[in-house]
PDB file of N, CA and C in Angstrom:
ATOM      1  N   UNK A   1     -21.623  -1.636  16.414  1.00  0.00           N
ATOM      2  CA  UNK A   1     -20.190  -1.457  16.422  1.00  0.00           C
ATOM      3  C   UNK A   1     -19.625  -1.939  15.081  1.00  0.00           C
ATOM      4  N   UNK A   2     -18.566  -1.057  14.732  1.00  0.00           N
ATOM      5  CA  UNK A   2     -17.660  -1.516  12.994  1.00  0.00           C
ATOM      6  C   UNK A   2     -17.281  -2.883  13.833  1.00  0.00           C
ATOM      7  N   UNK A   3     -16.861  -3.492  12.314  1.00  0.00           N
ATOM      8  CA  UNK A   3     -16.076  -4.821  12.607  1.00  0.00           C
ATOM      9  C   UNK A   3     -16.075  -5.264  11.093  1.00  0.00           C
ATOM     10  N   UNK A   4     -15.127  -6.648  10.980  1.00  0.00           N
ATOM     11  CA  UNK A   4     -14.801  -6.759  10.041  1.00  0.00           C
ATOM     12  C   UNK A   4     -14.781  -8.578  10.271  1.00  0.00           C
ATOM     13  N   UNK A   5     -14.937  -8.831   8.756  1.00  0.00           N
ATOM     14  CA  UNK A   5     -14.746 -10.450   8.915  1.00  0.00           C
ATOM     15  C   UNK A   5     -14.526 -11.262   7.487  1.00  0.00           C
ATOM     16  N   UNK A   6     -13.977 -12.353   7.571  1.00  0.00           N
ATOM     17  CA  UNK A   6     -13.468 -12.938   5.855  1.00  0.00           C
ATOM     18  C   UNK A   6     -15.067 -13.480   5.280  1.00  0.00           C
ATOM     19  N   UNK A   7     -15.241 -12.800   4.538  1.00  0.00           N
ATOM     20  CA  UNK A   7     -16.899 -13.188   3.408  1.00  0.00           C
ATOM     21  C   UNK A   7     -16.054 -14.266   2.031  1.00  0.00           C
ATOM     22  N   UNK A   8     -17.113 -14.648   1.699  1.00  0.00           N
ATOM     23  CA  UNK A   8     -17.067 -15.687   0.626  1.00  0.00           C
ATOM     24  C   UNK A   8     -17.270 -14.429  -0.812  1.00  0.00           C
ATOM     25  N   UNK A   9     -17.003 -13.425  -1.573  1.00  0.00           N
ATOM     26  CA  UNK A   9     -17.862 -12.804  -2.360  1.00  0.00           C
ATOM     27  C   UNK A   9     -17.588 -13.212  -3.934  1.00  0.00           C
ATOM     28  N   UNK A  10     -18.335 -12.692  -4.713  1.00  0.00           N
ATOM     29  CA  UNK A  10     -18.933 -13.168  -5.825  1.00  0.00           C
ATOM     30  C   UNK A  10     -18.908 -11.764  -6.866  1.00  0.00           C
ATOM     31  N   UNK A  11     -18.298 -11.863  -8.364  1.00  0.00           N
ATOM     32  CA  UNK A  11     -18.262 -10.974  -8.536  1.00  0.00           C
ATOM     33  C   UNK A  11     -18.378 -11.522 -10.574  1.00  0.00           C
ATOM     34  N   UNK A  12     -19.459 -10.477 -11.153  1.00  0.00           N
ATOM     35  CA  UNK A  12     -19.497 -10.934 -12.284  1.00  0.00           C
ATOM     36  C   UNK A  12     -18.673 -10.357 -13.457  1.00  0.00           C
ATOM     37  N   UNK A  13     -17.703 -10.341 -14.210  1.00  0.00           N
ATOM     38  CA  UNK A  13     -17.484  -9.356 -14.303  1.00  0.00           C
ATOM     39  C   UNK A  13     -17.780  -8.866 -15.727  1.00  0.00           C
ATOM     40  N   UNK A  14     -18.265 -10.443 -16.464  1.00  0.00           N
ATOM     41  CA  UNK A  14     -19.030 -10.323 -17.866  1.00  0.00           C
ATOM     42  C   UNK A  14     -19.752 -10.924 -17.600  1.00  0.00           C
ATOM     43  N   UNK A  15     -20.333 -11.277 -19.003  1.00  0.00           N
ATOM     44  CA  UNK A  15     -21.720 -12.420 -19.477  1.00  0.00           C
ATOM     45  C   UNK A  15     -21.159 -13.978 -19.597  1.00  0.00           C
ATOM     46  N   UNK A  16     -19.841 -13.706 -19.513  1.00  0.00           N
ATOM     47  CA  UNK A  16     -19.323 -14.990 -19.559  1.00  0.00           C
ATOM     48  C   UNK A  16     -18.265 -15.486 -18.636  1.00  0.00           C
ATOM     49  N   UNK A  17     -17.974 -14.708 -17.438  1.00  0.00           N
ATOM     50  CA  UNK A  17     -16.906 -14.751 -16.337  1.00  0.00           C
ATOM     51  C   UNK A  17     -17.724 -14.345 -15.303  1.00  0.00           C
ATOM     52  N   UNK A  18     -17.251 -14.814 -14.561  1.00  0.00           N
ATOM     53  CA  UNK A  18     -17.874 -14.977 -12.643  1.00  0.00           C
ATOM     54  C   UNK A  18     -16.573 -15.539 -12.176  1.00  0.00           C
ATOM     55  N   UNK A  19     -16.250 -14.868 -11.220  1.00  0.00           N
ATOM     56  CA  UNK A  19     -15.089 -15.563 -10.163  1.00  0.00           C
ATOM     57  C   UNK A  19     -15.371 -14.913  -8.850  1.00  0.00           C
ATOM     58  N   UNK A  20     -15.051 -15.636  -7.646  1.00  0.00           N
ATOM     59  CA  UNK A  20     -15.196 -15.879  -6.440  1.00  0.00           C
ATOM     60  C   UNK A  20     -14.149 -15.469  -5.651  1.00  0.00           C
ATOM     61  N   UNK A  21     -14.378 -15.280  -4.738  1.00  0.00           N
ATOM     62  CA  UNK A  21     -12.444 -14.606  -4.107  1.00  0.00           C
ATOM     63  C   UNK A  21     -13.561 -14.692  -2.437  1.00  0.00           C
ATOM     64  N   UNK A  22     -12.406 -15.143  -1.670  1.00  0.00           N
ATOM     65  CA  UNK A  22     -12.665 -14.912  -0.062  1.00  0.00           C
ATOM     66  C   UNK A  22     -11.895 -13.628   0.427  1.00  0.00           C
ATOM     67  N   UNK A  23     -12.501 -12.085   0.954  1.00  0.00           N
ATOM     68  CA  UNK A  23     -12.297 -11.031   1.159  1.00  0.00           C
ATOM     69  C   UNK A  23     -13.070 -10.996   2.307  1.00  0.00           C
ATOM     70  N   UNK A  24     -11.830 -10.153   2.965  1.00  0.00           N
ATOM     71  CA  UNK A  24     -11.911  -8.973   4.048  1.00  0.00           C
ATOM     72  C   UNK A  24     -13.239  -8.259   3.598  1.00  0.00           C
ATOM     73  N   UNK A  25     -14.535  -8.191   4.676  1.00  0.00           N
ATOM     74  CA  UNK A  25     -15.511  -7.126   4.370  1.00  0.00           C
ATOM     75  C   UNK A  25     -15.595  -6.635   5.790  1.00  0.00           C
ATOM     76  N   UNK A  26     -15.644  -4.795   5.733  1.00  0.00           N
ATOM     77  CA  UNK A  26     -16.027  -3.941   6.913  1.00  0.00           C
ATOM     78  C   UNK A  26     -17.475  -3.756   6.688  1.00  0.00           C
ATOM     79  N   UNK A  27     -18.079  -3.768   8.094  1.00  0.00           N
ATOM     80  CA  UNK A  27     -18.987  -3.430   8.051  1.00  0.00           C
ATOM     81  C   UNK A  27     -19.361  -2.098   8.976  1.00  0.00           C
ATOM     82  N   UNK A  28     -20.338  -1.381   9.036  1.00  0.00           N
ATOM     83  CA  UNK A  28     -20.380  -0.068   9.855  1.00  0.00           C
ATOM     84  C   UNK A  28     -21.444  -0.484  10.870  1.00  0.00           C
ATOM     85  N   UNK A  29     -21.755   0.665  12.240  1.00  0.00           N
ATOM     86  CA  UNK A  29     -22.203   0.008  13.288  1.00  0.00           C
ATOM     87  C   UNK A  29     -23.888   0.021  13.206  1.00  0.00           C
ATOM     88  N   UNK A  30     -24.500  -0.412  11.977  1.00  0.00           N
ATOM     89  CA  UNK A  30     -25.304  -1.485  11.523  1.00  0.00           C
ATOM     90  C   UNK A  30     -25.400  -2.694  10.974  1.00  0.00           C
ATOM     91  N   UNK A  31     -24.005  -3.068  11.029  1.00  0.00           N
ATOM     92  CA  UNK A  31     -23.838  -4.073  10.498  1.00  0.00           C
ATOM     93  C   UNK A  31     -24.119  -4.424   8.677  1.00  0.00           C
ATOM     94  N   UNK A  32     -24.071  -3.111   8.357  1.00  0.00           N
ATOM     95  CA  UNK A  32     -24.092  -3.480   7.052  1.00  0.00           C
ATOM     96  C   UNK A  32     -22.906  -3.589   5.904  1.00  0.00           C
ATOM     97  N   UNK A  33     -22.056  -4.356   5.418  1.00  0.00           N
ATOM     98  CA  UNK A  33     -21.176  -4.807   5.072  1.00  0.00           C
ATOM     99  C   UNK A  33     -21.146  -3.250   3.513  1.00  0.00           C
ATOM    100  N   UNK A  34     -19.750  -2.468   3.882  1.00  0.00           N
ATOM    101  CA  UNK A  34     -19.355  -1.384   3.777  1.00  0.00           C
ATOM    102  C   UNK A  34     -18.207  -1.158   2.501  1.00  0.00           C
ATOM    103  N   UNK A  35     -17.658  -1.727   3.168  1.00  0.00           N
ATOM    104  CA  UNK A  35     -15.842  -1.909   2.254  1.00  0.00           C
ATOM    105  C   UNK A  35     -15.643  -3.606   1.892  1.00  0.00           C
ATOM    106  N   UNK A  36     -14.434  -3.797   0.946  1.00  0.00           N
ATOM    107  CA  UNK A  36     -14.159  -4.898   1.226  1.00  0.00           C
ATOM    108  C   UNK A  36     -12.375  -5.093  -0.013  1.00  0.00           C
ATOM    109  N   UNK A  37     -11.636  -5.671   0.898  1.00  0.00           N
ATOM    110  CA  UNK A  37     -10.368  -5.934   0.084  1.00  0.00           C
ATOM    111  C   UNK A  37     -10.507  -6.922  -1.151  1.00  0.00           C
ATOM    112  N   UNK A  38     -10.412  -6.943  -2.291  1.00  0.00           N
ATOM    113  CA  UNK A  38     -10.445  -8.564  -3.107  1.00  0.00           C
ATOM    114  C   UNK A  38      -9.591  -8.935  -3.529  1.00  0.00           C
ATOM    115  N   UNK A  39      -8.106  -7.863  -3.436  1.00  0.00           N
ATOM    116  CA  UNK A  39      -7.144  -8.818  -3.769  1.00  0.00           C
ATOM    117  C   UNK A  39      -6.026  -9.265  -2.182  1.00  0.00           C
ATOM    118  N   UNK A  40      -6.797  -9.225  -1.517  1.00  0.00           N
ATOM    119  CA  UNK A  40      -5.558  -9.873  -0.489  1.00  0.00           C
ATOM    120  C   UNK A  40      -5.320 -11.108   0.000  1.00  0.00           C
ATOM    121  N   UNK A  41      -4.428 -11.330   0.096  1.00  0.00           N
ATOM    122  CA  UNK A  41      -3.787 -12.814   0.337  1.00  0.00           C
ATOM    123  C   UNK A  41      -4.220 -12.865   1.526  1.00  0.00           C
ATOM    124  N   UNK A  42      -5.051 -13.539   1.950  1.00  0.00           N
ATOM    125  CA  UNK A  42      -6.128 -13.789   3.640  1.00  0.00           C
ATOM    126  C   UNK A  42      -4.888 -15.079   4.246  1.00  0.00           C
ATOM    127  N   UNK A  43      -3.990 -15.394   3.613  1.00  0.00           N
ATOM    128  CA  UNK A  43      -2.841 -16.153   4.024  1.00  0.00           C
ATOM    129  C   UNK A  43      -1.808 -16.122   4.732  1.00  0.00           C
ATOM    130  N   UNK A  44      -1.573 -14.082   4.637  1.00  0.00           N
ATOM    131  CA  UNK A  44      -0.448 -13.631   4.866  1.00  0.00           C
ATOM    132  C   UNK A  44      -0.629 -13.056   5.919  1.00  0.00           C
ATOM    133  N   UNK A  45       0.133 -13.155   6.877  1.00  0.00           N
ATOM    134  CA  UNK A  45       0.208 -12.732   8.154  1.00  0.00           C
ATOM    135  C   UNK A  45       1.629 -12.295   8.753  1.00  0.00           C
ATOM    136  N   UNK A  46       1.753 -11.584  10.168  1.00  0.00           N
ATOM    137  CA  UNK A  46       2.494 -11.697  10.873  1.00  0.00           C
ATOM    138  C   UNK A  46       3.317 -12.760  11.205  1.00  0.00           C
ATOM    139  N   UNK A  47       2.424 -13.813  12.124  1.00  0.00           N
ATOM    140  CA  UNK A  47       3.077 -14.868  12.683  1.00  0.00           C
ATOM    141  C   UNK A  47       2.755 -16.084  12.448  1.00  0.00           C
ATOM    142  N   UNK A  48       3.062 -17.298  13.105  1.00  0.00           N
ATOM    143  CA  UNK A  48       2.746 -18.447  12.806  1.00  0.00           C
ATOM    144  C   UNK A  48       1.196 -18.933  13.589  1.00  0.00           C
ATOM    145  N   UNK A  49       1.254 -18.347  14.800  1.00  0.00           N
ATOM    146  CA  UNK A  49       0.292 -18.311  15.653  1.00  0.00           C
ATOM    147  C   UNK A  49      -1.126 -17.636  14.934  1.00  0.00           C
ATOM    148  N   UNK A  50      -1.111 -16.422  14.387  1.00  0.00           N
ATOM    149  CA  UNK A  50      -1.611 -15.809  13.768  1.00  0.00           C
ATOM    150  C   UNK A  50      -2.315 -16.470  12.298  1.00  0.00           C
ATOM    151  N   UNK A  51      -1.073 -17.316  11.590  1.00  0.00           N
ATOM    152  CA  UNK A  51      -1.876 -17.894  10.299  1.00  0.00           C
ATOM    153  C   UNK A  51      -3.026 -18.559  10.558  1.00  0.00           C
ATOM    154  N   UNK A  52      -2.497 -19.794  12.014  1.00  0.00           N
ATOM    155  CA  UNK A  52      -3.197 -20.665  12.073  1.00  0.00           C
ATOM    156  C   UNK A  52      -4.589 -20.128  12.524  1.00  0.00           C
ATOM    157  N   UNK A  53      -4.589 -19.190  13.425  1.00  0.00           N
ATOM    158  CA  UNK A  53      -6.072 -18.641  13.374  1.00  0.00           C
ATOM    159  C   UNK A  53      -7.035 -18.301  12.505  1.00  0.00           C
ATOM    160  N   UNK A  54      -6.263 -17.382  11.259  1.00  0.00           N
ATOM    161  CA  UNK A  54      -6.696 -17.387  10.504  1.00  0.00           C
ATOM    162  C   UNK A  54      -7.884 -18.194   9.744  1.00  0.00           C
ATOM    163  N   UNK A  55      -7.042 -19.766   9.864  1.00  0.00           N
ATOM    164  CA  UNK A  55      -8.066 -20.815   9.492  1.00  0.00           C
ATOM    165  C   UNK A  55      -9.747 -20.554  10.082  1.00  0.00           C
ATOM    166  N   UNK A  56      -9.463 -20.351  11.250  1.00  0.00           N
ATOM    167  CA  UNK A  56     -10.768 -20.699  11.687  1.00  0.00           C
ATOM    168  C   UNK A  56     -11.804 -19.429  11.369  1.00  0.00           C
ATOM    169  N   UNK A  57     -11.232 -18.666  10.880  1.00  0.00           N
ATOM    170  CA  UNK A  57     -12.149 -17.062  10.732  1.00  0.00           C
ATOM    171  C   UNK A  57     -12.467 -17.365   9.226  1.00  0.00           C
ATOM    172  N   UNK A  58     -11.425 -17.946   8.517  1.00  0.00           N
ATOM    173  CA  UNK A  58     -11.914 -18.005   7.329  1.00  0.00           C
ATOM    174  C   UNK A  58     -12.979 -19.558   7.354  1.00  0.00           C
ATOM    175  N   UNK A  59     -12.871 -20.465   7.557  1.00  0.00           N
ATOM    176  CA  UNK A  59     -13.828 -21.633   7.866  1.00  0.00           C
ATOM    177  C   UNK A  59     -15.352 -20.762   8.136  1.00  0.00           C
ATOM    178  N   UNK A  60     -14.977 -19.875   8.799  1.00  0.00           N
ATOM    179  CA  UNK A  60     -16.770 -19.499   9.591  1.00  0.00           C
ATOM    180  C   UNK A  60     -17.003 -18.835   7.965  1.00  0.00           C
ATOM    181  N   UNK A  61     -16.097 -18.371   7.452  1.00  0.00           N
ATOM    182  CA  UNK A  61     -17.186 -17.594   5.700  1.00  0.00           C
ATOM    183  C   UNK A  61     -17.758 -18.569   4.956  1.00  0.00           C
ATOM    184  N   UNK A  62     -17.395 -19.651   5.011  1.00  0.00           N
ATOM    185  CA  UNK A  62     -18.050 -20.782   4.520  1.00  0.00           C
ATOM    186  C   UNK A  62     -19.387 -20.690   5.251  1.00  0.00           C
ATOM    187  N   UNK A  63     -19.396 -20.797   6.429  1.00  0.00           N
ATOM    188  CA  UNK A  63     -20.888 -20.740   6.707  1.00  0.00           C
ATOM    189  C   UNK A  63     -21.994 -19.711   6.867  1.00  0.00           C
ATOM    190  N   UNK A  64     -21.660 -18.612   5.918  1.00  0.00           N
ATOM    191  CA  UNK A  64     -22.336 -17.510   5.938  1.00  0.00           C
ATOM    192  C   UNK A  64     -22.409 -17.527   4.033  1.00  0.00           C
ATOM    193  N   UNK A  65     -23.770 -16.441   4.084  1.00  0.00           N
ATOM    194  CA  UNK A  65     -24.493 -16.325   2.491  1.00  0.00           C
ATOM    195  C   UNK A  65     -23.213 -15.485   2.023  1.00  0.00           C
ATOM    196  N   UNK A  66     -23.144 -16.156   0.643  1.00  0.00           N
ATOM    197  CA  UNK A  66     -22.144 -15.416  -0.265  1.00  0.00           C
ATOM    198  C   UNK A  66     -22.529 -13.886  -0.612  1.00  0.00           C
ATOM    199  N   UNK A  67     -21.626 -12.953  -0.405  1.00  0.00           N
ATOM    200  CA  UNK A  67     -21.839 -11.586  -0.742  1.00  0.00           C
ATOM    201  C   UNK A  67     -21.608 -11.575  -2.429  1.00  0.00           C
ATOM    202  N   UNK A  68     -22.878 -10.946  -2.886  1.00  0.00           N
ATOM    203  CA  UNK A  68     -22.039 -10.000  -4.404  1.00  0.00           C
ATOM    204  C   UNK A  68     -21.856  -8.985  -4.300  1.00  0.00           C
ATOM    205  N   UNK A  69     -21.125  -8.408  -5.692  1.00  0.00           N
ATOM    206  CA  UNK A  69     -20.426  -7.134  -5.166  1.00  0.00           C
ATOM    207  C   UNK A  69     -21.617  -6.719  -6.661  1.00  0.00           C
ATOM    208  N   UNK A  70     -22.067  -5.394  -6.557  1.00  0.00           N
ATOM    209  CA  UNK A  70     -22.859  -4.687  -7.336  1.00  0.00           C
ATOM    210  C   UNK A  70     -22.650  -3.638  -7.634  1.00  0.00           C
ATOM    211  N   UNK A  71     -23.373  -3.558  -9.234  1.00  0.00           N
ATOM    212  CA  UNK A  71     -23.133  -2.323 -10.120  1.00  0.00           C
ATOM    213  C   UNK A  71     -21.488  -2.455 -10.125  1.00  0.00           C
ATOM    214  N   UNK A  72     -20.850  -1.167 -10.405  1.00  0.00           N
ATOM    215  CA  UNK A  72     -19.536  -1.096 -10.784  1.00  0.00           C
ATOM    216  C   UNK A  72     -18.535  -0.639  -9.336  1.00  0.00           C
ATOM    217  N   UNK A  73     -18.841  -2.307  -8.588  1.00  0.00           N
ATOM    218  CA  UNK A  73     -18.064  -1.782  -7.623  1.00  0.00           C
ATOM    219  C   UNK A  73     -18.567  -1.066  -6.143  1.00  0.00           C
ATOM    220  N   UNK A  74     -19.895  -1.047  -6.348  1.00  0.00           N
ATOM    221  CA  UNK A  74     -20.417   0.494  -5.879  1.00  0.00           C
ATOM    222  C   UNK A  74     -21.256  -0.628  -4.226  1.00  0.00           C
ATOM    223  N   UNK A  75     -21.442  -1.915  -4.026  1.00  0.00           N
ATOM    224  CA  UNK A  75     -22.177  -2.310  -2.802  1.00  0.00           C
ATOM    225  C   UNK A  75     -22.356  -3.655  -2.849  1.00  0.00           C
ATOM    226  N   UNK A  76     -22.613  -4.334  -1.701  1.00  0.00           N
ATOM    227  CA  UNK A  76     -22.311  -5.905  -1.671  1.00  0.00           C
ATOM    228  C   UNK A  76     -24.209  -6.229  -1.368  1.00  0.00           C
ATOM    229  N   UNK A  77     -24.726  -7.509  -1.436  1.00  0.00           N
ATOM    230  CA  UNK A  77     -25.637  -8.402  -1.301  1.00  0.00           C
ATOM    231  C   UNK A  77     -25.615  -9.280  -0.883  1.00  0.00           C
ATOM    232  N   UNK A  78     -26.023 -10.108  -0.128  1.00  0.00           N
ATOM    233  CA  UNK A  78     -25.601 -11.317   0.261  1.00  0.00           C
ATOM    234  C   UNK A  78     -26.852 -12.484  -0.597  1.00  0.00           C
ATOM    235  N   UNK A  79     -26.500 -13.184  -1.444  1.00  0.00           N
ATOM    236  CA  UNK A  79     -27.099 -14.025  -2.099  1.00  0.00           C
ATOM    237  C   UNK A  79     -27.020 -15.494  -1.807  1.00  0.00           C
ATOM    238  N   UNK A  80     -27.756 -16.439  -2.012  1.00  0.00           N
ATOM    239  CA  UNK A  80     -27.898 -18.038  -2.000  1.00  0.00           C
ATOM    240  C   UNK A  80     -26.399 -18.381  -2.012  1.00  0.00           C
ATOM    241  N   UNK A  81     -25.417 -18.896  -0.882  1.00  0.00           N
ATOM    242  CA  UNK A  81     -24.641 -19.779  -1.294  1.00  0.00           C
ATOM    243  C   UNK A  81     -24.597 -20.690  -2.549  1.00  0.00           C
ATOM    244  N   UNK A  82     -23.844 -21.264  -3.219  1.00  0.00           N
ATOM    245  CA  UNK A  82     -23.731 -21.745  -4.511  1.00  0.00           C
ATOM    246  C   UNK A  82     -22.926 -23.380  -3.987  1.00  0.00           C
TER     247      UNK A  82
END
């Protein structure tokens, strides 16, 4: 089944820059991580009820392997937490 969840990902974008961003990744019903948002504010929500959940979905990406994003854009990896 699709589904979706906040990943930790990793993205290089020279020889001398690397930056990190916590994104929205879809995955398809293999579970293989598909799409993914990198500029959204994982902050912004509807409601108040709603932010606070938030917390806890984003807490669980902490405990999962950091995704990179590869080639130009084109597929994610999940590599060694850092």
């Amino acid at each position: 089944m699709s589904h979706w969840n906040y990943r930790v990902l990793k993205k290089k974008w020279n020889e001398n820059f690397t930056s990190f961003a916590l994104c929205e990744v879809y995955y398809d019903n293999e579970g293989k991580p598909t799409a993914w948002i990198w500029e959204k504010n994982v902050m912004n929500t509807y409601d108040y009820e709603g932010l606070k959940s938030n917390i806890d979905y984003i807490r669980e990406a902490f405990d999962k392997p950091t995704l990179e994003i590869m080639g130009d854009d084109e597929y994610l990896v999940e590599i060694p937490s850092e």
